[in-house]
Protein backbone atom coordinates (compact mmCIF):
# COMPACT_ATOMS: atom_id res chain seq x y z
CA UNK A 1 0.00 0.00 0.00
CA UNK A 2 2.89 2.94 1.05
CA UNK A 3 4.61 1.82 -2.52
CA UNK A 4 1.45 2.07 -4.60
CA UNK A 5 0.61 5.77 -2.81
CA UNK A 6 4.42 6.66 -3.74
CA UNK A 7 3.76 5.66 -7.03
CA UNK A 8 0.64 7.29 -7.51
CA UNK A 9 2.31 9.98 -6.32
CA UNK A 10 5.13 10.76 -8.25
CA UNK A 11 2.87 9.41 -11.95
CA UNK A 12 0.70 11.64 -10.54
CA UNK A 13 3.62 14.74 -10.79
CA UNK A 14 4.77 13.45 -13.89
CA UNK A 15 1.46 13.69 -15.88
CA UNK A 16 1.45 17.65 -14.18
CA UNK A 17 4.77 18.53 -15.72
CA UNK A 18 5.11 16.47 -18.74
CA UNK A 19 2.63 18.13 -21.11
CA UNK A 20 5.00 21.77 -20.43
CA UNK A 21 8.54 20.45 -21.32
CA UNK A 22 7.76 20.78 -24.84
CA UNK A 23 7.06 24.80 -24.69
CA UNK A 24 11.39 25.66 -24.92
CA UNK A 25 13.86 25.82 -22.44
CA UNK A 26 12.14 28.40 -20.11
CA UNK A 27 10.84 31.76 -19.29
CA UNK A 28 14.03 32.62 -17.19
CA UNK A 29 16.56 33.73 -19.45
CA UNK A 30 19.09 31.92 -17.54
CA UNK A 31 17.93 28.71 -19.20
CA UNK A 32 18.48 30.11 -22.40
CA UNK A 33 21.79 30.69 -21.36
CA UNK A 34 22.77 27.20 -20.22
CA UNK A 35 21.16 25.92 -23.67
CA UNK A 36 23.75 29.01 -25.47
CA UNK A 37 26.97 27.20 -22.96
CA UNK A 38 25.65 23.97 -24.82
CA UNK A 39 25.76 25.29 -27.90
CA UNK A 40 29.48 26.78 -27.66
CA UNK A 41 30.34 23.54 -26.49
CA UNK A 42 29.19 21.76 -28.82
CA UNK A 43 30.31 24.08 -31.95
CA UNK A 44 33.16 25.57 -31.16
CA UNK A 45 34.56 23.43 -28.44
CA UNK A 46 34.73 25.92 -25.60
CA UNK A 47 33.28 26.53 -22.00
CA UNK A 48 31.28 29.36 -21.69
CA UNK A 49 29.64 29.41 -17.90
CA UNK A 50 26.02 30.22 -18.47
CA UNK A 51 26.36 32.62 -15.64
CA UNK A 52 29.28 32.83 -12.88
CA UNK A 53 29.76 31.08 -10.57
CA UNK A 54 29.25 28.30 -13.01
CA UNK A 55 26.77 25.45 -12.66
CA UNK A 56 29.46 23.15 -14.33
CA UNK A 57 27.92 19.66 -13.68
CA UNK A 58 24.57 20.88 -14.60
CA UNK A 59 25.99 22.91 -17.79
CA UNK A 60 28.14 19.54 -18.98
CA UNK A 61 24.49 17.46 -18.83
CA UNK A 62 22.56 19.91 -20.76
CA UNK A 63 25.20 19.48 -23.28
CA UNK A 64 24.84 16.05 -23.45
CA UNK A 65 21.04 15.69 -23.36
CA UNK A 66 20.92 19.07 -25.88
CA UNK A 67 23.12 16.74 -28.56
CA UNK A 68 20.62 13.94 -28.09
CA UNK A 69 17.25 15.74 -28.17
CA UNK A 70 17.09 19.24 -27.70
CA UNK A 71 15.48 21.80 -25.29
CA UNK A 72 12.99 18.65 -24.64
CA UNK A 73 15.73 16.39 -23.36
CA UNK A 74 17.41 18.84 -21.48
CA UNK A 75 13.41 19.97 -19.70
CA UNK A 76 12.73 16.13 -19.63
CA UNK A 77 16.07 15.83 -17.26
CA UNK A 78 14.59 18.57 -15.12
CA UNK A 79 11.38 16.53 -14.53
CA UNK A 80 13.09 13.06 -13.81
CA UNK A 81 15.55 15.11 -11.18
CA UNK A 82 11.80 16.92 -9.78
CA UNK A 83 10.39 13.06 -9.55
CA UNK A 84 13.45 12.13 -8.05
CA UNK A 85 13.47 14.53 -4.94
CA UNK A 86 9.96 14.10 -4.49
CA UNK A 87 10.66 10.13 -3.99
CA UNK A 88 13.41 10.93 -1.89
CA UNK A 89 11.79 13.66 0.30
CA UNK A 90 9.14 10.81 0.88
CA UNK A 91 11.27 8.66 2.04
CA UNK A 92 13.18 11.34 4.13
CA UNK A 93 9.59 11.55 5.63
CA UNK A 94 9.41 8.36 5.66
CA UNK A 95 12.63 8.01 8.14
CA UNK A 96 11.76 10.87 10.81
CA UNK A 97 8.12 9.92 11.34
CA UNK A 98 6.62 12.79 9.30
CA UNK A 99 2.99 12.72 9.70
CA UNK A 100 0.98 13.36 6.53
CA UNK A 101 3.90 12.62 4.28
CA UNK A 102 2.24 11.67 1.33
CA UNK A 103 0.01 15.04 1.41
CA UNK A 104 2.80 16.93 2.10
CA UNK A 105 4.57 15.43 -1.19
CA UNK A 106 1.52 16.19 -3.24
CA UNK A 107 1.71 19.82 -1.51
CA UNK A 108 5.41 20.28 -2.40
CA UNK A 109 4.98 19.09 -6.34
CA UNK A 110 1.92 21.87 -6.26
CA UNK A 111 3.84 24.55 -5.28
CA UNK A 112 3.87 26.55 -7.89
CA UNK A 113 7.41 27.72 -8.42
CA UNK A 114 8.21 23.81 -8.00
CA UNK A 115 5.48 23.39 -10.45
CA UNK A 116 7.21 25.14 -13.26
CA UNK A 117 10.96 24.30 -12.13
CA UNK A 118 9.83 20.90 -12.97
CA UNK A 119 9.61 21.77 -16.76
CA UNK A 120 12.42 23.65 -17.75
CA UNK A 121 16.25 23.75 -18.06
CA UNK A 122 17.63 24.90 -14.99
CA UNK A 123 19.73 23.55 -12.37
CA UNK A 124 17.87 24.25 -9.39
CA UNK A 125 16.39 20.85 -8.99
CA UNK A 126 19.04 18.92 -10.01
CA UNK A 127 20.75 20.09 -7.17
CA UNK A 128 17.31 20.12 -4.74
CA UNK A 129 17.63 16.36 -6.35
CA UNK A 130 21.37 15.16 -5.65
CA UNK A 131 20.98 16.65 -2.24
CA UNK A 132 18.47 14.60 -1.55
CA UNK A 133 19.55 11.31 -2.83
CA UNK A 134 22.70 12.15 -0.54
CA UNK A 135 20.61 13.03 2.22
CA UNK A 136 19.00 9.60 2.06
CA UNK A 137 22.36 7.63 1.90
CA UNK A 138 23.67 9.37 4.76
CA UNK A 139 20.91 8.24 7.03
CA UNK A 140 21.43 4.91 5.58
CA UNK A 141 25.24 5.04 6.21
CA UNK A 142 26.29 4.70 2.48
CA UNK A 143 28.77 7.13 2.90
CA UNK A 144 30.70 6.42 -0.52
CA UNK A 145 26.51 7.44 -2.27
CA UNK A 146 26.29 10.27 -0.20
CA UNK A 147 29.93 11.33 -1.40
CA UNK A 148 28.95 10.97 -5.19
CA UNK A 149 25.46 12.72 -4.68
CA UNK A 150 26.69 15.81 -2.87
CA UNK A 151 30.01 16.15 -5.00
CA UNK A 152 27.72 16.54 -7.87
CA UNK A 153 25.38 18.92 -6.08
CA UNK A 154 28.05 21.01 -5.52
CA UNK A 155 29.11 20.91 -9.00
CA UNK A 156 25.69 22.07 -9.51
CA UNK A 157 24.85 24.78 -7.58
CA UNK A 158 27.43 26.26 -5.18
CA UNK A 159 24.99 26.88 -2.64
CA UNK A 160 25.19 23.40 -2.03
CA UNK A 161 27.31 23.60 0.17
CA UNK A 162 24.97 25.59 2.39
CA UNK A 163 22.53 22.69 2.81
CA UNK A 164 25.70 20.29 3.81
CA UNK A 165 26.85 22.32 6.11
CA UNK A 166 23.42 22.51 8.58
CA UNK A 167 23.05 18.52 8.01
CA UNK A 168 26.80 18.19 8.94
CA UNK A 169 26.03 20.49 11.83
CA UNK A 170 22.50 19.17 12.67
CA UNK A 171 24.20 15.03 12.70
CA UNK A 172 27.04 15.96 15.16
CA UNK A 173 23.70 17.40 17.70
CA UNK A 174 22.80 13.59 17.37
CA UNK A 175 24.20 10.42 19.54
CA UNK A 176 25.40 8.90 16.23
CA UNK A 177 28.79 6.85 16.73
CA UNK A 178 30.41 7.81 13.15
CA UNK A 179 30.60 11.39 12.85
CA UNK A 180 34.00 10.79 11.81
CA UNK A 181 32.61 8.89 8.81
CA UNK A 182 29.96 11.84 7.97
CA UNK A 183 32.64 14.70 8.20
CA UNK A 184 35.37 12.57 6.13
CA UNK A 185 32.60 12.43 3.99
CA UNK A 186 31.08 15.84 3.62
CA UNK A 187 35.22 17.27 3.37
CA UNK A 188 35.77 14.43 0.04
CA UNK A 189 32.14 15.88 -1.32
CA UNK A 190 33.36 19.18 -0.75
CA UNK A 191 37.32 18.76 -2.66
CA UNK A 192 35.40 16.79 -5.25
CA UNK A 193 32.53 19.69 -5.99
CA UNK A 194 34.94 22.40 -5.77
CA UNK A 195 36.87 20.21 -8.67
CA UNK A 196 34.15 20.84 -10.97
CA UNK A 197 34.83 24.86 -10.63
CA UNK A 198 38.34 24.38 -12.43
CA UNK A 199 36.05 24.88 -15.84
CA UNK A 200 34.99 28.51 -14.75
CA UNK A 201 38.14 29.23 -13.31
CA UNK A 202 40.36 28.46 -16.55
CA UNK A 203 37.72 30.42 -18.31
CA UNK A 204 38.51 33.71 -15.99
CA UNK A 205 42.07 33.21 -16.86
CA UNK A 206 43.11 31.33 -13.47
CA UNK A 207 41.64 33.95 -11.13
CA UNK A 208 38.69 33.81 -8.73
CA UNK A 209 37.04 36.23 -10.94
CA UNK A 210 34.14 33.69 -11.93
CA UNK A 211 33.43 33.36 -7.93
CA UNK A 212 30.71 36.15 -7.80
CA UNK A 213 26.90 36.51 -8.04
CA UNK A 214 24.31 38.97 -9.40
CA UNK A 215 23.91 41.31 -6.22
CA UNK A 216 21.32 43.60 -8.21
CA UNK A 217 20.55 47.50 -8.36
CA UNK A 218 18.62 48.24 -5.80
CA UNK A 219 19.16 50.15 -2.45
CA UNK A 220 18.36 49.27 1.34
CA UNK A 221 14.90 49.48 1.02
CA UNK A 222 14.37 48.41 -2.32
CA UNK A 223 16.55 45.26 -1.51
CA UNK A 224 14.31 44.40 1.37
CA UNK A 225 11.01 44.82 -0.26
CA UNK A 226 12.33 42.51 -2.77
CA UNK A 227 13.01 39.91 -0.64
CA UNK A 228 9.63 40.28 1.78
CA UNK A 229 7.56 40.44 -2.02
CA UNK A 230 9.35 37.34 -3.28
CA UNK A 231 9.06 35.33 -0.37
CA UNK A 232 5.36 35.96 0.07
CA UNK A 233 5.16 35.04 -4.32
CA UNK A 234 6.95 32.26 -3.59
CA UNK A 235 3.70 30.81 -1.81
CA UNK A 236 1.39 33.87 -3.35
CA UNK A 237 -1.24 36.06 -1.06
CA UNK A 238 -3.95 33.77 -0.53
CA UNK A 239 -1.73 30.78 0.81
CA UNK A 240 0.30 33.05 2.68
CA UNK A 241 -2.92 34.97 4.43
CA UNK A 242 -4.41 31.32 5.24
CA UNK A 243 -0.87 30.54 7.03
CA UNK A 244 -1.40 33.71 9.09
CA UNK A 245 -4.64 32.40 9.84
CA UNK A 246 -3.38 29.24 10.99
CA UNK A 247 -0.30 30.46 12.43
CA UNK A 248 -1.45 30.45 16.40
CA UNK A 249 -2.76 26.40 15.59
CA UNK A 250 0.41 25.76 14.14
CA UNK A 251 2.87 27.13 16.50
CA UNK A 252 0.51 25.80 19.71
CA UNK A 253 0.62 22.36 18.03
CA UNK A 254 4.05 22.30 17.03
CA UNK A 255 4.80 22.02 20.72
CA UNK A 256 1.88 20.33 21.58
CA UNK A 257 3.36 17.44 18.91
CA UNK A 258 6.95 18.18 19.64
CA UNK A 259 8.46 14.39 20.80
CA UNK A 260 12.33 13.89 21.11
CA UNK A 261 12.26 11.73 18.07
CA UNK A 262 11.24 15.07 15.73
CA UNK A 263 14.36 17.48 17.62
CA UNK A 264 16.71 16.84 15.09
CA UNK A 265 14.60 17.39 12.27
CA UNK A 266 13.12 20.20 13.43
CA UNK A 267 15.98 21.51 14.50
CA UNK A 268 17.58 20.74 10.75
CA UNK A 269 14.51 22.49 9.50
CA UNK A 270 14.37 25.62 10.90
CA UNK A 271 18.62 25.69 10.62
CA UNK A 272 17.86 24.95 7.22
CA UNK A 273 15.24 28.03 6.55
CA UNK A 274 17.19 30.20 8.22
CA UNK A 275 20.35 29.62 6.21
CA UNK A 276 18.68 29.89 3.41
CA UNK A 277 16.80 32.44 3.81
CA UNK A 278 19.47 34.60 4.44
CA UNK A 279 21.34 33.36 1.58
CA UNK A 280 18.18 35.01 -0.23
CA UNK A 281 18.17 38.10 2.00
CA UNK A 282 21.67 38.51 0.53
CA UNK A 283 20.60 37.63 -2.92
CA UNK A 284 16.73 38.21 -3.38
CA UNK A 285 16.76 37.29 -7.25
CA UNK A 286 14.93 34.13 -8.68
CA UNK A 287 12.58 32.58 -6.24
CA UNK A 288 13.56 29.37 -7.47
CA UNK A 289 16.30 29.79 -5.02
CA UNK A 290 13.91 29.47 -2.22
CA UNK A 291 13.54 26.17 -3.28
CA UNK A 292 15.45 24.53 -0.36
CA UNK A 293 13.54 26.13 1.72
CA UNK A 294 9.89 24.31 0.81
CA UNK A 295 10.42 20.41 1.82
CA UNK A 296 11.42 21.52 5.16
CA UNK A 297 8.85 24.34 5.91
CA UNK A 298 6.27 21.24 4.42
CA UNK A 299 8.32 18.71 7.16
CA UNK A 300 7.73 21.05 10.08
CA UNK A 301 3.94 21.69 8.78
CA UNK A 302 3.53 18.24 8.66
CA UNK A 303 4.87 17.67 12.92
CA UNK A 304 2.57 21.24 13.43
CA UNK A 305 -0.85 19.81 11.98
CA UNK A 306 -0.51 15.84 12.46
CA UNK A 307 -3.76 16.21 13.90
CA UNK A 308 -5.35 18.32 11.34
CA UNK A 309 -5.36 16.73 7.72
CA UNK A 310 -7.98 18.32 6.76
CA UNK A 311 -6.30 21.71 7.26
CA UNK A 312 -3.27 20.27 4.87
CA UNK A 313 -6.00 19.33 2.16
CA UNK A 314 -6.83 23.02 2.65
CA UNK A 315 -3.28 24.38 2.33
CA UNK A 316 -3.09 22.48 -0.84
CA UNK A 317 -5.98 23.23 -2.81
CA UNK A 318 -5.09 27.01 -1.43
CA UNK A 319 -1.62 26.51 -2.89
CA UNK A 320 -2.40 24.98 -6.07
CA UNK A 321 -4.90 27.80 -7.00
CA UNK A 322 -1.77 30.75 -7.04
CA UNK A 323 -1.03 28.57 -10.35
CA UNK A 324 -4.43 30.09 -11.76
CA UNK A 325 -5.11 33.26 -9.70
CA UNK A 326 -2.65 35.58 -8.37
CA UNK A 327 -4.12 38.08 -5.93
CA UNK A 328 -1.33 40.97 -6.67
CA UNK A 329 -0.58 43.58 -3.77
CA UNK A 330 2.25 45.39 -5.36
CA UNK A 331 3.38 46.17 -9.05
CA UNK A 332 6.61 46.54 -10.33
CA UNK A 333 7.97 49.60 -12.70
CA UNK A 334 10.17 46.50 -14.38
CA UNK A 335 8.76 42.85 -14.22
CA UNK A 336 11.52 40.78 -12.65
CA UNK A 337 13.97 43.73 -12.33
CA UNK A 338 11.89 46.44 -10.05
CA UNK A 339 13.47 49.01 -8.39
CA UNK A 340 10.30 50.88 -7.54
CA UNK A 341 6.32 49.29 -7.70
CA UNK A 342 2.78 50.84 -6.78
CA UNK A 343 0.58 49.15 -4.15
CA UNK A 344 -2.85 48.08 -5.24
CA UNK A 345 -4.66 44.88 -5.19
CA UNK A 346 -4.82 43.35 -8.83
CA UNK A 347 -6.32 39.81 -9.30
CA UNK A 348 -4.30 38.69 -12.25
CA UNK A 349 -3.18 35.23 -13.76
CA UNK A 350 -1.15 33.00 -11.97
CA UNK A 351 2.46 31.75 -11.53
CA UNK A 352 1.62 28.64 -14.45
CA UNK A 353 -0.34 30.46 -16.26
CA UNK A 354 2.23 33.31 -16.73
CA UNK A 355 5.19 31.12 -17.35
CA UNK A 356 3.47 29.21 -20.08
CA UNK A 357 2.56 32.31 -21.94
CA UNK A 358 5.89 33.82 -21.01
CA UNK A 359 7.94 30.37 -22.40
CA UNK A 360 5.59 30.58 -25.46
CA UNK A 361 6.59 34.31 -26.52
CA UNK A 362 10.27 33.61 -25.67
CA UNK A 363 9.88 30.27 -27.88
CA UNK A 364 8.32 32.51 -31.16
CA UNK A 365 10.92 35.10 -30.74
CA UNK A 366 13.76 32.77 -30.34
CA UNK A 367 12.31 31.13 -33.85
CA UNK A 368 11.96 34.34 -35.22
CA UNK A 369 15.46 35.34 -34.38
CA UNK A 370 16.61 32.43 -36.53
């Protein structure tokens, strides 16, 4: 019965995304980069990063799947990686005693910025992905896995690194015996991930010149709103207003439910979230790089409401309706790139329904263009 629900599960997330990895490589312009670092590859026998500080591993497999089948094959390896962490965050679930963990799945393929990072080229999930596949092997001691898995999720995204480092420091709060194993391990993932970096670092002629990131234009204040805006989109208003609603349940039965067998994963989670979240603070560009962020809020939801299903079935149907409705509290001067907006209440499509008309016009132009 727990395999068929898996199952169900993740068919259930394929037959979401599948139909959309056939629209180009995505409405972020950072995918059509990777596809143009394929391309130079490819043609002229050169690395390229698609955008400092490289995503080598990432960049080398788009290649690969771009010679074999195109923007399709490289979206197509997005949605197997997607598939892949939501198996594994099941069965990360699965291991601390999450209650709800099959609703919480089903509430974490929904999400609508995981939604549409399921059907394009970009890296973000691959890493989400190989972190989680690592994550798994390390609680089931297969250190030399967990080694491959998180080398190439470095490789990936550099931020990887981030997520490592609060697992290292959340495992050595536990009575485990080999922490000597784990931290032998984590150091070979880390000299093996950095290796990847050797590509962007020949390209900025042997100086740490490719080891920056897109900071962006804004002041202070504009720099905050961003991130306060993004992190509320990331969800959208009406999921966000019926956590508020919740929030006094949730906290009072988050200790109500706490048990010593849920401190270290809590204690992971909120490490987690607040790591990355001040990654973003730093850095509040894409909200795909929130994406860390959702399986454990959705793991500390689950301990919070194990008595309340019904109010998870309400989260989710919430949650999935931002992909069709988007109720809008603040407009940008520059979609994407704002450095002022107006305040209003707009009810406008939503975060699906955008990006597929978005990948569309990007798709005709790019067709035009040749």
């Amino acid at each position: 019965m727990e395999r068929k629900k898996t199952i169900s599960i993740i068919l259930l997330a394929f037959l979401l995304y599948f139909p959309f990895i056939f629209l180009g490589p995505g409405s972020s312009e950072c995918s059509w980069f990777l596809i143009n670092t394929a391309k130079t590859l490819i043609q002229q026998h050169k690395y390229v990063p698609s955008r400092y500080p490289g995503n080598v591993v990432h960049e080398l497999a788009t290649t690969l799947l771009f010679i074999i089948g195109g923007s399709v094959l490289t979206n197509l390896g997005t949605l197997v990686m997607s598939l892949l962490t939501i198996y594994f965050f099941i069965k990360i679930c699965e291991y601390h005693n999450i209650p709800h963990k099959y609703l919480l799945a089903i509430f974490m393929a929904i999400n609508p910025v995981y939604y549409v990072a399921s059907t394009f080229t970009m890296d973000n999930l691959w890493a989400l992905g190989f972190l989680f596949i690592g994550y798994t092997m390390l609680i089931k001691k297969k250190y030399f896995i967990t080694v491959i898995f998180w080398a190439l999720a470095i490789g990936t995204r550099i931020s990887s690194i981030l997520f490592i480092a609060v697992l290292l420091f959340a495992y050595f709060l536990t009575k485990e015996p080999d922490k000597n194993k784990v931290l032998v391990s984590v150091s070979i993932s880390a000299i093996i991930g950095a290796s990847f970096y050797i590509l962007p670092f020949l390209h900025a002629s042997c100086t740490f010149g490719f080891f920056r990131h897109f900071a962006g234009p804004w002041n202070w204040w504009g720099h905050f709103a961003r991130f306060v805006y993004k992190n509320i989109y990331f969800w959208g208003l009406q999921t966000v207003l019926t956590f508020l609603l919740l929030l006094f349940l949730i906290i009072k039965s988050l200790k109500r439910n706490y048990e010593l067998r849920y401190k270290n994963v809590i204690v992971t989670s909120i490490l987690m979230i607040l790591v990355f979240e001040i990654m973003y603070l730093e850095i509040p560009a894409h909200r795909l790089y929130l994406l860390p962020v959702l399986p454990f809020a959705l793991m500390l939801l689950g301990i919070a409401l194990k008595k309340y299903r019904s109010l998870i079935i309400l989260l989710i149907i919430v949650q999935f309706s931002y992909n069709f409705i988007n109720i809008n509290i603040a407009k940008p001067d520059v979609p994407n790139n704002a450095t002022t907006f107006t305040i209003g209440l707009w009810f406008e499509r939503g975060y699906l329904i955008n990006d597929i008309i978005e990948r569309i016009r990007m798709n005709q132009e790019s067709l035009i263009c040749k």
